[in-house]
Every structure is written in structure tokens, then in C-alpha cells.
N, C-alpha and C. Protein backbone atom coordinates (compact mmCIF):
# COMPACT_ATOMS: atom_id res chain seq x y z
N UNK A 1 61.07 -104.12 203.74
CA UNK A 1 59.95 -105.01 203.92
C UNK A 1 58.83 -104.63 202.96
N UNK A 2 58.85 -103.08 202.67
CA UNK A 2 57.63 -102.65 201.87
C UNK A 2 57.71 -103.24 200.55
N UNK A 3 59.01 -103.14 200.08
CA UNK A 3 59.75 -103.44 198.97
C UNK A 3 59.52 -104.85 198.14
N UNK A 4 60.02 -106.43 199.36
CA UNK A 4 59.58 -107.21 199.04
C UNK A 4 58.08 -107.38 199.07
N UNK A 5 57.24 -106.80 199.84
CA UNK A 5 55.63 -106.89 199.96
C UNK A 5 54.88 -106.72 198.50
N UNK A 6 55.48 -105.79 197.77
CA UNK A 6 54.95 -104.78 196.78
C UNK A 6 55.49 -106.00 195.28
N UNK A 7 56.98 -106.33 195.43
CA UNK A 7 57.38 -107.57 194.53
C UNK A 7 56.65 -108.56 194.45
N UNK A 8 56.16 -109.09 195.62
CA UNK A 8 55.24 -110.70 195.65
C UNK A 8 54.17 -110.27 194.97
N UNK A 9 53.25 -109.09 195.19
CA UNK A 9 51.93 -108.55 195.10
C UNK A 9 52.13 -108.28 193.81
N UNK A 10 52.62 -107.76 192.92
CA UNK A 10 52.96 -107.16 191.50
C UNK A 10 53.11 -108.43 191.27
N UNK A 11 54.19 -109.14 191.15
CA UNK A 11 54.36 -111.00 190.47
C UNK A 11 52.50 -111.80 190.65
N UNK A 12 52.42 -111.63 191.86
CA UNK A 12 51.60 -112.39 191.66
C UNK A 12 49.75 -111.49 190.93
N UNK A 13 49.91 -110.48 191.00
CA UNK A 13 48.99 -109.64 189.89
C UNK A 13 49.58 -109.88 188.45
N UNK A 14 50.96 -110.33 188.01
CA UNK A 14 50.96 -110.74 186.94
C UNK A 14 50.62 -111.83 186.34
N UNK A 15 50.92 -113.00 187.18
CA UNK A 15 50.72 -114.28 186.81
C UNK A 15 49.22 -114.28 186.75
N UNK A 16 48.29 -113.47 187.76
CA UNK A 16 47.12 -113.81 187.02
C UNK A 16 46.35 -113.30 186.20
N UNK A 17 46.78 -111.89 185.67
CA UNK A 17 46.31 -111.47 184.66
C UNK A 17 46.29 -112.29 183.69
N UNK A 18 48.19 -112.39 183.50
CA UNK A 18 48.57 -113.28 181.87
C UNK A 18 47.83 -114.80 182.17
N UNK A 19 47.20 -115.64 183.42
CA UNK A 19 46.58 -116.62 183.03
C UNK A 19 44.86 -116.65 182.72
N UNK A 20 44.86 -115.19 183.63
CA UNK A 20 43.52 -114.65 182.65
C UNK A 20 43.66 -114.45 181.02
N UNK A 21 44.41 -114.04 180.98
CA UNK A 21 44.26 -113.93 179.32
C UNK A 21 45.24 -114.81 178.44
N UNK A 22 45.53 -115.52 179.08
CA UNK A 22 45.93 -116.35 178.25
C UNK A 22 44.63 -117.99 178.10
N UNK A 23 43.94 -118.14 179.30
CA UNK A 23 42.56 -118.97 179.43
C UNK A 23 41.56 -118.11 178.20
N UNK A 24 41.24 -116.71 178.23
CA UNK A 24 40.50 -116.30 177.11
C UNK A 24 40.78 -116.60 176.07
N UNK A 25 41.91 -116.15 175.63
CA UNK A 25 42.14 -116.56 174.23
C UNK A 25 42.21 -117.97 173.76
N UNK A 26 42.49 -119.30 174.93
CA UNK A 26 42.37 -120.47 174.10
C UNK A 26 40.95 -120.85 174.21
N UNK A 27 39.87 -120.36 175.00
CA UNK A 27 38.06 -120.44 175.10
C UNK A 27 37.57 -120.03 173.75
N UNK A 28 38.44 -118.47 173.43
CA UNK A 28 38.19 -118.06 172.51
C UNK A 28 38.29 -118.51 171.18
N UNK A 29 39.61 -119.01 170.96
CA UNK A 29 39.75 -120.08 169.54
C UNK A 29 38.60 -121.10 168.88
N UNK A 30 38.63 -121.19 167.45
CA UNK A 30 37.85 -121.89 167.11
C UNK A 30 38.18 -123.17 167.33
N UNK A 31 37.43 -124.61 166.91
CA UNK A 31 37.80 -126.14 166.96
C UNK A 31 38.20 -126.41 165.93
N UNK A 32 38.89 -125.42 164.57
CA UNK A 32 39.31 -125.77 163.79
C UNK A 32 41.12 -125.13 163.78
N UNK A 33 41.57 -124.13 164.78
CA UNK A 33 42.16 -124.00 165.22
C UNK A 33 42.88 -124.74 166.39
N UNK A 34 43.20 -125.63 166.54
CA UNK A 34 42.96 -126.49 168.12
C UNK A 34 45.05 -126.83 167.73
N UNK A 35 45.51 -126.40 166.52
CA UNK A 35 46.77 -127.07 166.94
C UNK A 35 47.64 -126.05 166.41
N UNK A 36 47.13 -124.66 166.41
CA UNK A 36 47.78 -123.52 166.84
C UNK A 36 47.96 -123.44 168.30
N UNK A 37 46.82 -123.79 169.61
CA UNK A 37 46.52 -123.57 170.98
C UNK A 37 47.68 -124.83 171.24
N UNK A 38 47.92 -126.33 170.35
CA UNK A 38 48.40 -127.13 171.27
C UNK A 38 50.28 -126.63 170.79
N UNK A 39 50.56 -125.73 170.01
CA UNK A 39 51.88 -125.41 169.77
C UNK A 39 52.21 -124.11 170.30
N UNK A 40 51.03 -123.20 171.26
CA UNK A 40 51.34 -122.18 171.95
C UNK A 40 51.46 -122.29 173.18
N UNK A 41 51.30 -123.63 173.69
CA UNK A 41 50.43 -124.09 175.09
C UNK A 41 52.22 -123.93 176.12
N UNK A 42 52.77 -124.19 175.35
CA UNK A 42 54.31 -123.88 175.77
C UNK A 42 54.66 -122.48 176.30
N UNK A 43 54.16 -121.59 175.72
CA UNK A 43 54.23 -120.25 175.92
C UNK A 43 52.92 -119.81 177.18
N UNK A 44 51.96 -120.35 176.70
CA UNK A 44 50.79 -119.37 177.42
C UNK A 44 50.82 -120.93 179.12
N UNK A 45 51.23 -121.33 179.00
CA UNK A 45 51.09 -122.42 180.67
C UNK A 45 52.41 -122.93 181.07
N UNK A 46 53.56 -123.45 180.72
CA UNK A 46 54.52 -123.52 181.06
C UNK A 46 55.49 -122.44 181.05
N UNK A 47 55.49 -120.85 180.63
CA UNK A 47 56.47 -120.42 180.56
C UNK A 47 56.31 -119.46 181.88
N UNK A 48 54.75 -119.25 181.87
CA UNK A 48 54.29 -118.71 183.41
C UNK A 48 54.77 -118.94 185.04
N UNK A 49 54.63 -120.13 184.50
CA UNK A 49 54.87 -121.39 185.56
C UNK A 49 56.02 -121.34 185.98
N UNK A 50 57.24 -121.20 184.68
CA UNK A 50 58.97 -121.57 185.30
C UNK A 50 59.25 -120.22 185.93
N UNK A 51 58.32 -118.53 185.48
CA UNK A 51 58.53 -117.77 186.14
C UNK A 51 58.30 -117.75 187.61
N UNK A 52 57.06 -118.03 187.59
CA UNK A 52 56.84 -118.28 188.97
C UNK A 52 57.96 -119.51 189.75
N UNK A 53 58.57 -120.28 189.95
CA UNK A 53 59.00 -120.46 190.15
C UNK A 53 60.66 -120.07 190.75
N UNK A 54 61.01 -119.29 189.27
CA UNK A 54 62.08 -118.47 188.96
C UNK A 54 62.20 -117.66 190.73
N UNK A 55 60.84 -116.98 190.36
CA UNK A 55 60.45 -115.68 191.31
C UNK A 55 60.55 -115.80 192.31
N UNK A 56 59.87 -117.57 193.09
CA UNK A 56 59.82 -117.97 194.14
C UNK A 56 61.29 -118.15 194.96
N UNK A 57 62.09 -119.08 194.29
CA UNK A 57 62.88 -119.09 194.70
C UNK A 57 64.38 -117.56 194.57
N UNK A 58 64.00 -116.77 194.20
CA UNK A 58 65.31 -115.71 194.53
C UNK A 58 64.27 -115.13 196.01
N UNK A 59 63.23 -114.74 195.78
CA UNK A 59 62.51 -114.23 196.76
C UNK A 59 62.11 -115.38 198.25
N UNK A 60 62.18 -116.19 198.17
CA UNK A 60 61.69 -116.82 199.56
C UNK A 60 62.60 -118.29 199.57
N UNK A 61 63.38 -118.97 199.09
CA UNK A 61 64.09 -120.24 199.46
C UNK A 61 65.31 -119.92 199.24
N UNK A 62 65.93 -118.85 198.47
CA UNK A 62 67.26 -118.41 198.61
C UNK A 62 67.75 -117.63 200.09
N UNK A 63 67.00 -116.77 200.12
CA UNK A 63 66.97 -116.42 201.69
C UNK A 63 66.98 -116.92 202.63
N UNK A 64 66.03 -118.24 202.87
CA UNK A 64 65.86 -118.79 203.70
C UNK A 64 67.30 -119.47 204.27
N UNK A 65 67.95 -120.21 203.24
CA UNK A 65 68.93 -120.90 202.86
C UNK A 65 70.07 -120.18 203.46
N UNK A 66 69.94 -118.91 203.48
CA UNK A 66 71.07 -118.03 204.16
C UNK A 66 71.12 -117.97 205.09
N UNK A 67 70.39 -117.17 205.62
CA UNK A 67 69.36 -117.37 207.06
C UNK A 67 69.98 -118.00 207.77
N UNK A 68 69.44 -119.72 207.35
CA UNK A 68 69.91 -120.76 208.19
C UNK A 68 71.07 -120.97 208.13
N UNK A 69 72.25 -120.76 206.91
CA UNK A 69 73.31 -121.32 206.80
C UNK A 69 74.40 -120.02 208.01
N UNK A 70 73.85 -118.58 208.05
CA UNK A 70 74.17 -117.54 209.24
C UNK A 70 73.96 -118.32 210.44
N UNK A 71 72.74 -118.59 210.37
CA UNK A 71 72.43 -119.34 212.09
C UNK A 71 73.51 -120.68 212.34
N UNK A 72 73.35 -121.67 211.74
CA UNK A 72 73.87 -122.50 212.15
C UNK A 72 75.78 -122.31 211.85
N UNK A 73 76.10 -121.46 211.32
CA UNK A 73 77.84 -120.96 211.95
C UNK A 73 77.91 -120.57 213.11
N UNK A 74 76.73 -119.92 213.54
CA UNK A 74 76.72 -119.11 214.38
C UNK A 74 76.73 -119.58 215.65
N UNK A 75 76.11 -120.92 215.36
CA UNK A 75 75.44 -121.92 216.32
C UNK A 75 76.83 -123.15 216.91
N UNK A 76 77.85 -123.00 215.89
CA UNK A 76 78.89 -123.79 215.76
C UNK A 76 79.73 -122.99 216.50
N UNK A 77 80.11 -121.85 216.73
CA UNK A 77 80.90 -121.00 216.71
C UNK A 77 80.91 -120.34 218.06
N UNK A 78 80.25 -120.93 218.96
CA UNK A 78 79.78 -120.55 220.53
C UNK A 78 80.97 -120.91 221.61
N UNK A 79 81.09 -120.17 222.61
CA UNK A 79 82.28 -120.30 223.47
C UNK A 79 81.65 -120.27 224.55
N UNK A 80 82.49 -120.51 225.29
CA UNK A 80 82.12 -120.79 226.77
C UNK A 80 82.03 -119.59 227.43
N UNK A 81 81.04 -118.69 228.09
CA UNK A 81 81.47 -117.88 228.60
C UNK A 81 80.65 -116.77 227.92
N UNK A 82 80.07 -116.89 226.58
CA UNK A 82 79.52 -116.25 225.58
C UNK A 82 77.73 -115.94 226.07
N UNK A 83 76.86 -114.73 226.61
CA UNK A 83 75.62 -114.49 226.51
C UNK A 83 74.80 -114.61 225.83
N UNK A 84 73.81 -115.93 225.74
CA UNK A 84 73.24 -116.00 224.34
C UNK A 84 71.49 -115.57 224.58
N UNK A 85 70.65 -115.49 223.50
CA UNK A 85 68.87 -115.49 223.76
C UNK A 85 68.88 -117.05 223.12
N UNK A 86 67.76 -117.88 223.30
CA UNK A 86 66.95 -118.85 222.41
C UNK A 86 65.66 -118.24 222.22
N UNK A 87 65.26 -119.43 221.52
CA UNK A 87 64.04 -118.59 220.47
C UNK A 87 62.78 -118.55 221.46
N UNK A 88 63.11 -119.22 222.52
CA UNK A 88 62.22 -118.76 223.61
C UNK A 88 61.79 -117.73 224.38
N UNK A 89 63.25 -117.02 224.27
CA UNK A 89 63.65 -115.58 224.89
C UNK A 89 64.23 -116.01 226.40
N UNK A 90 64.98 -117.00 226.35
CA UNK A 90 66.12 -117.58 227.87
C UNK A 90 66.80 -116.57 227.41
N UNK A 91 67.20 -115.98 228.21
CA UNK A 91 68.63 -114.95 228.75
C UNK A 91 69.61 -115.95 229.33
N UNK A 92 70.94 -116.10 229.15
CA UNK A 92 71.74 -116.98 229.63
C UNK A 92 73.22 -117.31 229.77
N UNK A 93 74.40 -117.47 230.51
CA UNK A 93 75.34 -117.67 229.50
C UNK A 93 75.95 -119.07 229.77
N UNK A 94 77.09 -119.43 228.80
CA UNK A 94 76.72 -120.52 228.38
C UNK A 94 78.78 -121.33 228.98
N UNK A 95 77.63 -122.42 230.20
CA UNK A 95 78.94 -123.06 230.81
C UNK A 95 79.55 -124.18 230.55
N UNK A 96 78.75 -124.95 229.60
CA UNK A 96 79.32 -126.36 228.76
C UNK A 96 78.95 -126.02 227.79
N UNK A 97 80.00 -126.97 226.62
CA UNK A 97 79.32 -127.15 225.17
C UNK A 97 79.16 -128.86 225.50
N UNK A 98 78.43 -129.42 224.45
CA UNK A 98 78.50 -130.77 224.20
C UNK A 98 78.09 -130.73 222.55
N UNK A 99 77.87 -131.92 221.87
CA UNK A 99 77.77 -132.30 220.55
C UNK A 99 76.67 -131.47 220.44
N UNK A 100 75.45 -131.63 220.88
CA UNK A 100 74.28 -131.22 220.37
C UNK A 100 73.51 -130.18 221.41
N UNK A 101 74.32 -130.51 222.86
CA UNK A 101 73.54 -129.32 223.97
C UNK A 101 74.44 -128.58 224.32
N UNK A 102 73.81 -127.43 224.96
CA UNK A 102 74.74 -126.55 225.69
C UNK A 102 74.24 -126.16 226.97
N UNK A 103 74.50 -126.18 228.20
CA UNK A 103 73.98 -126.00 229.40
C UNK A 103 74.40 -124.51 229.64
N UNK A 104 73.48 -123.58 229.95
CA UNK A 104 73.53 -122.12 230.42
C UNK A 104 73.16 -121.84 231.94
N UNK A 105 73.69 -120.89 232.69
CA UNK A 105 73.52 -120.32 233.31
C UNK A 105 72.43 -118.94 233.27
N UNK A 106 71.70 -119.31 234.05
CA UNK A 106 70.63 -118.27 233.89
C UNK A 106 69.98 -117.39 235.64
N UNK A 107 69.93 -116.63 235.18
CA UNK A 107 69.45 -115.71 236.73
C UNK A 107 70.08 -115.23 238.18
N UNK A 108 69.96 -114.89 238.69
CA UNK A 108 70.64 -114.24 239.74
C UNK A 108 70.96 -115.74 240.56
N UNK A 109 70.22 -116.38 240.96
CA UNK A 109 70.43 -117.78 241.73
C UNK A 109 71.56 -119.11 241.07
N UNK A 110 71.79 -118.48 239.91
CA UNK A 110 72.68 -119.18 238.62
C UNK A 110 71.81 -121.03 238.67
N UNK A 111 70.43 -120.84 238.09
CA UNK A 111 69.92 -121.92 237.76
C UNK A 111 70.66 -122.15 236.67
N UNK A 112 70.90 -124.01 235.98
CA UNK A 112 71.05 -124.29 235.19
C UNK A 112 70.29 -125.31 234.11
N UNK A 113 70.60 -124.87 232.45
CA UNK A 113 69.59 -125.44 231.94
C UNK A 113 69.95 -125.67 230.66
N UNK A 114 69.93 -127.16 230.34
CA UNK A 114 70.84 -127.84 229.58
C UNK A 114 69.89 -127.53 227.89
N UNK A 115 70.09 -127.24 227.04
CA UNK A 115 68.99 -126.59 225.89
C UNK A 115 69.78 -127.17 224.66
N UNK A 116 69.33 -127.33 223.22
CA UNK A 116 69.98 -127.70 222.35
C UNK A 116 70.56 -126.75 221.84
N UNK A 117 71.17 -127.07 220.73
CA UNK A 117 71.73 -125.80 220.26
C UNK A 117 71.20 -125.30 219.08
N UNK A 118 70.27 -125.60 218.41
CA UNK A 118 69.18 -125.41 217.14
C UNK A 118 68.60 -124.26 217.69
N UNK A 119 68.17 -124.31 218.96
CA UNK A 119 67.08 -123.20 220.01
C UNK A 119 67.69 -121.98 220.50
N UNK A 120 68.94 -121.56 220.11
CA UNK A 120 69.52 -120.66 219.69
C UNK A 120 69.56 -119.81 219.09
N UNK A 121 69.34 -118.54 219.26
CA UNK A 121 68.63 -117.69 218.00
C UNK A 121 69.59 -116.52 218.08
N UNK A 122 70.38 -116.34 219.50
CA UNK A 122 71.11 -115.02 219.02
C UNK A 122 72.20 -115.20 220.45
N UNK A 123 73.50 -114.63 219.74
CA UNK A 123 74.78 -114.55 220.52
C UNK A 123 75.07 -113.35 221.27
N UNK A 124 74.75 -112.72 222.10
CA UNK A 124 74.53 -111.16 222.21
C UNK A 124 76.08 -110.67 222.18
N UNK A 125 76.93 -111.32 223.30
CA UNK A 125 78.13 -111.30 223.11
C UNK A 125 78.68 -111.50 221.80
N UNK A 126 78.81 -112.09 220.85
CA UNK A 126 79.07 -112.35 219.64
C UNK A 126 78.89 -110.90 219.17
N UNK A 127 77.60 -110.29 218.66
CA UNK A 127 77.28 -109.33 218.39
C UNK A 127 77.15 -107.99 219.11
N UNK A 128 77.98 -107.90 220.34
CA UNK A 128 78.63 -106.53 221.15
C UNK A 128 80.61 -106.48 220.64
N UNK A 129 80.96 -107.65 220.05
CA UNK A 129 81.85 -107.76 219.69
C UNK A 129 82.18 -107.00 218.81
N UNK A 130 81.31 -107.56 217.80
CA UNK A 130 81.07 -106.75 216.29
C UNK A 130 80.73 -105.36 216.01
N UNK A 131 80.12 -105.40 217.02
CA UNK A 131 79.43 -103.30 217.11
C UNK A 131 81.26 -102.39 217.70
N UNK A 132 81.56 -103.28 218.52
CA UNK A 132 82.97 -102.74 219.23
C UNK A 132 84.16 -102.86 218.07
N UNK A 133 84.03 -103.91 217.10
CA UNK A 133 84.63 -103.83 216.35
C UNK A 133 84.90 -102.90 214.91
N UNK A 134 83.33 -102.59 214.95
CA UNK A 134 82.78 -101.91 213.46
C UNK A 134 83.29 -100.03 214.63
N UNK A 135 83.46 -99.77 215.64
CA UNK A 135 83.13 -98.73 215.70
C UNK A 135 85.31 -98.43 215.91
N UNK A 136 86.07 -99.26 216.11
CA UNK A 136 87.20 -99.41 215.87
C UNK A 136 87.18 -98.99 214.39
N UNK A 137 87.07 -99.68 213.48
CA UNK A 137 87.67 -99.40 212.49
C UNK A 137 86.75 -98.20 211.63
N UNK A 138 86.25 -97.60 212.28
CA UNK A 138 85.07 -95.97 211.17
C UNK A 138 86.51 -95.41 211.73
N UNK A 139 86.81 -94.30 210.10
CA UNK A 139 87.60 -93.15 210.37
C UNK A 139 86.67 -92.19 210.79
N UNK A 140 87.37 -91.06 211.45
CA UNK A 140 86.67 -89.99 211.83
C UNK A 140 86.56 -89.30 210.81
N UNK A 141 84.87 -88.87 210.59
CA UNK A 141 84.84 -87.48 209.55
C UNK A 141 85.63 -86.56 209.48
N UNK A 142 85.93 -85.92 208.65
CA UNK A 142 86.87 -85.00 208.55
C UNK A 142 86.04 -83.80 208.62
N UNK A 143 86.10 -82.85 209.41
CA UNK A 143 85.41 -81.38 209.17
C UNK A 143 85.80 -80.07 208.89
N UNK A 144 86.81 -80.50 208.31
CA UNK A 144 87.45 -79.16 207.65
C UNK A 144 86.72 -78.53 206.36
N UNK A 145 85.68 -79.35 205.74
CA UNK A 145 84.79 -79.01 204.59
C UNK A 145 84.00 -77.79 205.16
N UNK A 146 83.49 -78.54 206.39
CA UNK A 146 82.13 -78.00 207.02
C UNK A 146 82.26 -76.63 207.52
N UNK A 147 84.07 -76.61 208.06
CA UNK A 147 84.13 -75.55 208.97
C UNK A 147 84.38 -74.17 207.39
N UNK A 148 84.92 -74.22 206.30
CA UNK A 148 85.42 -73.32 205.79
C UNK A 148 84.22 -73.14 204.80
N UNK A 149 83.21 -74.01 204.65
CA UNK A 149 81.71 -73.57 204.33
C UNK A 149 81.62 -72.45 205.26
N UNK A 150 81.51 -72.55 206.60
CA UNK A 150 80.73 -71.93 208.05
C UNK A 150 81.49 -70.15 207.66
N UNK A 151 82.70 -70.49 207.85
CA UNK A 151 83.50 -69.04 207.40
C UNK A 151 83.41 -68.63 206.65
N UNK A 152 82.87 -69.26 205.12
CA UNK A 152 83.03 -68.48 203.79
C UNK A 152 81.27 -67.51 204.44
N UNK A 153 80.19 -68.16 204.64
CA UNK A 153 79.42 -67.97 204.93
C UNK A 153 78.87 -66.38 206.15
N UNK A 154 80.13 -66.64 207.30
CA UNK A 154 80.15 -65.37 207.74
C UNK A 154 81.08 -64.36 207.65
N UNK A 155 81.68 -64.69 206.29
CA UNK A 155 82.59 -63.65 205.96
C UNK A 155 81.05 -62.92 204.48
N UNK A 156 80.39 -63.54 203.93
CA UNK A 156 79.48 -63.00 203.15
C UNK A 156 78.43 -61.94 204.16
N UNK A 157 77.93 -62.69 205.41
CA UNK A 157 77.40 -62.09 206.15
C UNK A 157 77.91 -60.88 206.68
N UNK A 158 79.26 -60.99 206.88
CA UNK A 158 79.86 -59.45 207.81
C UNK A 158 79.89 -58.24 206.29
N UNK A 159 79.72 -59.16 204.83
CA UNK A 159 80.33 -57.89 204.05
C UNK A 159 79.09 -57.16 203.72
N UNK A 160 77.85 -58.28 204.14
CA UNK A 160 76.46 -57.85 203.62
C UNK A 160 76.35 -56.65 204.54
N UNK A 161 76.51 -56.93 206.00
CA UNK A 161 76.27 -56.06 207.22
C UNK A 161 76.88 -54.51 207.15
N UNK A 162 78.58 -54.84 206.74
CA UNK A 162 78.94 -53.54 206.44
C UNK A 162 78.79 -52.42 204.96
N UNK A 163 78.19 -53.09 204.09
CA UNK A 163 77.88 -52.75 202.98
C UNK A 163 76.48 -51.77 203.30
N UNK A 164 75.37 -51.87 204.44
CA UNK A 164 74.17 -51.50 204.49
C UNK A 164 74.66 -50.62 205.55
């Protein structure tokens, strides 16, 4: 987060330096100079510009774009039976699908409450799946490195001990 904070802030300390100084120098020009400024004007105002742009979009509409295109698989991809949050913070799980709603079960009294599916923000089940899955497939460290470090270590120690 610091990372992108520090990118926007630096880009955008650049763009206005270089349109600070790029505004001086055409104030600065004489009126007999005027079609050197209109054959640089390419460089010093439009080339700024497509950066910024450039910048904008890897940093804030490419992301976004992901984002949403994660959410709404995610949003497609719901089962019956599955614990979800909405962006409301409903706790719930979920006993119909339909085209566009999904009716959940919610609370000890099993109220029900028919919600869209846009208002969806997280699958908890979905993602206890994945943690159960990711912890299936980690090999176990191997510690045979660690242990014959540990021994080389108190075999130096016992020769220091009997040496004194």
C-alpha cells in the first residue's frame, strides 16, 4: 500500500514539475521565436499528458478491472449450501440461487433474505476451501540441514570445552 502511495505521489510530483517548467520556458521565449514553441508543443503538453494517462491506467483501471472480473466469477460460481458476507456485512448461507438473487439463511431463528448477487463480497466457504487446499499440497520442510548445523555446532562447542 506504501508502495503504490509513494508511485501516485512521485508521478504526480513529476507531472508538475515538468509542467512547471515546461509553462516557463514557453513565457520565457521571445515573439520572434513563437514557431520553435508551436513545433515543441508536442513534446512539452501532449507527451505529459499520454504519460499520465499511461500511469493512470496500469495503476488504478487495470486493477479495478480485475477486481471486478475476481468478484463477479466468484459471484457466478456460488452453490447452495455455500457461507457467504455481502458488502453489508450479512452473515449467511445460501438456500436458493435464481438469475439475479440468492435467498440466504441467516441467524439462529433461520430468518430468510432474498439479496442480489452483485451485494456479495465474499464466499467464506469458498475460501476455507482454498486455505484446506493450499495447506494439502505445502511439502514438509525438510530439517535435516538444520539438525547437522545444530551438531556440527556442539561438536565445536564440546572441543572448545575440552581443549580449556
Amino acid at each position: 500500500m506504501k508502495k503504490k502511495i509513494f508511485v501516485i505521489l512521485s508521478s504526480a510530483l513529476y507531472t508538475a514539475l515538468s509542467a512547471c517548467f515546461f509553462a516557463m520556458n514557453t513565457f520565457a521565449e521571445d515573439a520572434g521565436s513563437n514557431q520553435a514553441v508551436g513545433g515543441n508543443g508536442f513534446l512539452t503538453f501532449v507527451l505529459p499528458l499520454l504519460l499520465m494517462f499511461v500511469l493512470l491506467y496500469f495503476m488504478a483501471i487495470r486493477p479495478q478491472k480485475k477486481q471486478e472480473q475476481e468478484a463477479k466469477t466468484m459471484q457466478e460460481s456460488l452453490q447452495i449450501g455455500d457461507e457467504i458476507v455481502t458488502n453489508g456485512g450479512i452473515v449467511g448461507m445460501i438456500v436458493r440461487i435464481g438469475d439475479d438473487n440468492v435467498v440466504i439463511e441467516t441467524g439462529g431463528d433461520r430468518n430468510k433474505l432474498r439479496i442480489k448477487k452483485w451485494a456479495i463480497t465474499e464466499n467464506v466457504t469458498a475460501n476455507e476451501r482454498a486455505k484446506q487446499e493450499q495447506a494439502k499440497n505445502k511439502t514438509p520442510i525438510k530439517t535435516s540441514a538444520v539438525s547437522e548445523d545444530e551438531n556440527s555446532s556442539k561438536k565445536k562447542k564440546s572441543k572448545n570445552s575440552t581443549e580449556e
